[in-house]
Structures are given as structure tokens and as C-alpha cells.
Protein backbone atom coordinates (compact mmCIF):
# COMPACT_ATOMS: atom_id res chain seq x y z
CA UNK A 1 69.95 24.43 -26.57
CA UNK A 2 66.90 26.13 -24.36
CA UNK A 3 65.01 23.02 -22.66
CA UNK A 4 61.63 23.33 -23.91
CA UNK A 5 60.26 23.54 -20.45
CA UNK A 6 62.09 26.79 -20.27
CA UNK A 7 61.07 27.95 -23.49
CA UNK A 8 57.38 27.27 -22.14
CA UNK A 9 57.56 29.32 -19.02
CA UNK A 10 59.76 32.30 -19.98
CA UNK A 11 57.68 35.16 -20.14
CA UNK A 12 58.73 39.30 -21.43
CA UNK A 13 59.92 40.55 -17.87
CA UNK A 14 58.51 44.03 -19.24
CA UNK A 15 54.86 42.96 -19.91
CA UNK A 16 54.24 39.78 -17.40
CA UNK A 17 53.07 42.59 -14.64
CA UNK A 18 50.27 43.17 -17.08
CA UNK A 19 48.04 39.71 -16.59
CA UNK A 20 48.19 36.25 -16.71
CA UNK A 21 48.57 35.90 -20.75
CA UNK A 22 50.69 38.56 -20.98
CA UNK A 23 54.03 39.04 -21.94
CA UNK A 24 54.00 35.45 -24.15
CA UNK A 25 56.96 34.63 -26.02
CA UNK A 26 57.69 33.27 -29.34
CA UNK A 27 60.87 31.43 -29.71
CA UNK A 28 62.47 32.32 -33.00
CA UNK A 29 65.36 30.95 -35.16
CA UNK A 30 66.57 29.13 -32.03
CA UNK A 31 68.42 32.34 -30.45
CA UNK A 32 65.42 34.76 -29.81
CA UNK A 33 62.78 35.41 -27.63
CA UNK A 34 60.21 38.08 -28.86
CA UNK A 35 57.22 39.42 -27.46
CA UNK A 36 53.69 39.50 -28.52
CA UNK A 37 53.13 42.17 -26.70
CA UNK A 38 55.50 44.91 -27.07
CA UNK A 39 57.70 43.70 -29.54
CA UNK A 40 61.45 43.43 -27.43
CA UNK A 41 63.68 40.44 -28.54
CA UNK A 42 65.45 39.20 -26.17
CA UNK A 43 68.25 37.04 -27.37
CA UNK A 44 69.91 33.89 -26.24
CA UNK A 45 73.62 33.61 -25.62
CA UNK A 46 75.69 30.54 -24.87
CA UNK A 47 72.41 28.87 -24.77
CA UNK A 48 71.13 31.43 -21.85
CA UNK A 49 68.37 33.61 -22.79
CA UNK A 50 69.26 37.18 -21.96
CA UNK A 51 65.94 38.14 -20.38
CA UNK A 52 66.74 42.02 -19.36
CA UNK A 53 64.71 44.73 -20.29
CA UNK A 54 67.43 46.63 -21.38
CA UNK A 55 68.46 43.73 -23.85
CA UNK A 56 64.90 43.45 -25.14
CA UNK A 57 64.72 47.45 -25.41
CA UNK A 58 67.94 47.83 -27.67
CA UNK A 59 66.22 45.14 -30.59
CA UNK A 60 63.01 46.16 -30.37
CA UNK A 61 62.50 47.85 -33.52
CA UNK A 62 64.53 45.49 -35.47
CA UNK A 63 62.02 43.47 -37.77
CA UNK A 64 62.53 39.64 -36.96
CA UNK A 65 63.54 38.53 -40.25
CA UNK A 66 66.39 40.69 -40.00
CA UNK A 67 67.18 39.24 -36.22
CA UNK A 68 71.10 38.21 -36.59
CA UNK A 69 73.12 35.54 -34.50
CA UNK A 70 73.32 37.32 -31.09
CA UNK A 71 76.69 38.69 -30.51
């Protein structure tokens, strides 16, 4: 489980350069993180969100009701 004090500060590591507000996450179905900004999911593994760009990059296009268990 992601301590909700994580899940409060975790930001996209893509779009948190951009400003204060940016780069917000939404935590979804327990075992994503997805931006409001540009859309990467990053997913969490073993309880450990995966926060690389290159994770994020390879599910961005993937609409979130079709977001999986992370393998």
C-alpha cells in the first residue's frame, strides 16, 4: 500500500519543472499514477511507484480504463 502522504507529494517527474501545480497526480485503481498534465501512467510495483519517465512514456497512450495490474 502507497502511504497517503506519499501519494500527496508525488508529482510527474516529466512536468514538475513546469510550475508549482504542475505535474499533479491522480492515484488510480490503487497501482497507478497518471498525470494531468501529459497523460504518462506511471505504475506501482511491489507497492513502489515506478516514477521514471521512461515508465510513464511506454503507457501513455493507454486509456485508463484499460490500465492492467502492472507487471
Amino acid at each position: 500500500m502507497v502511504s497517503p502522504e506519499l501519494i500527496e507529494i508525488l508529482r510527474c517527474p516529466a512536468c514538475v519543472r513546469n510550475g508549482a501545480n504542475a505535474g499533479l497526480l491522480d492515484f488510480i485503481k490503487e497501482t497507478w499514477f497518471v498525470c494531468h498534465d501529459c497523460g504518462r501512467k506511471y505504475p506501482v510495483k511491489n507497492d513502489i511507484p515506478v516514477m521514471l519517465i521512461e515508465e510513464g512514456d511506454k503507457y501513455q497512450a493507454t486509456p485508463v480504463e484499460q490500465l492492467g495490474t502492472p507487471a
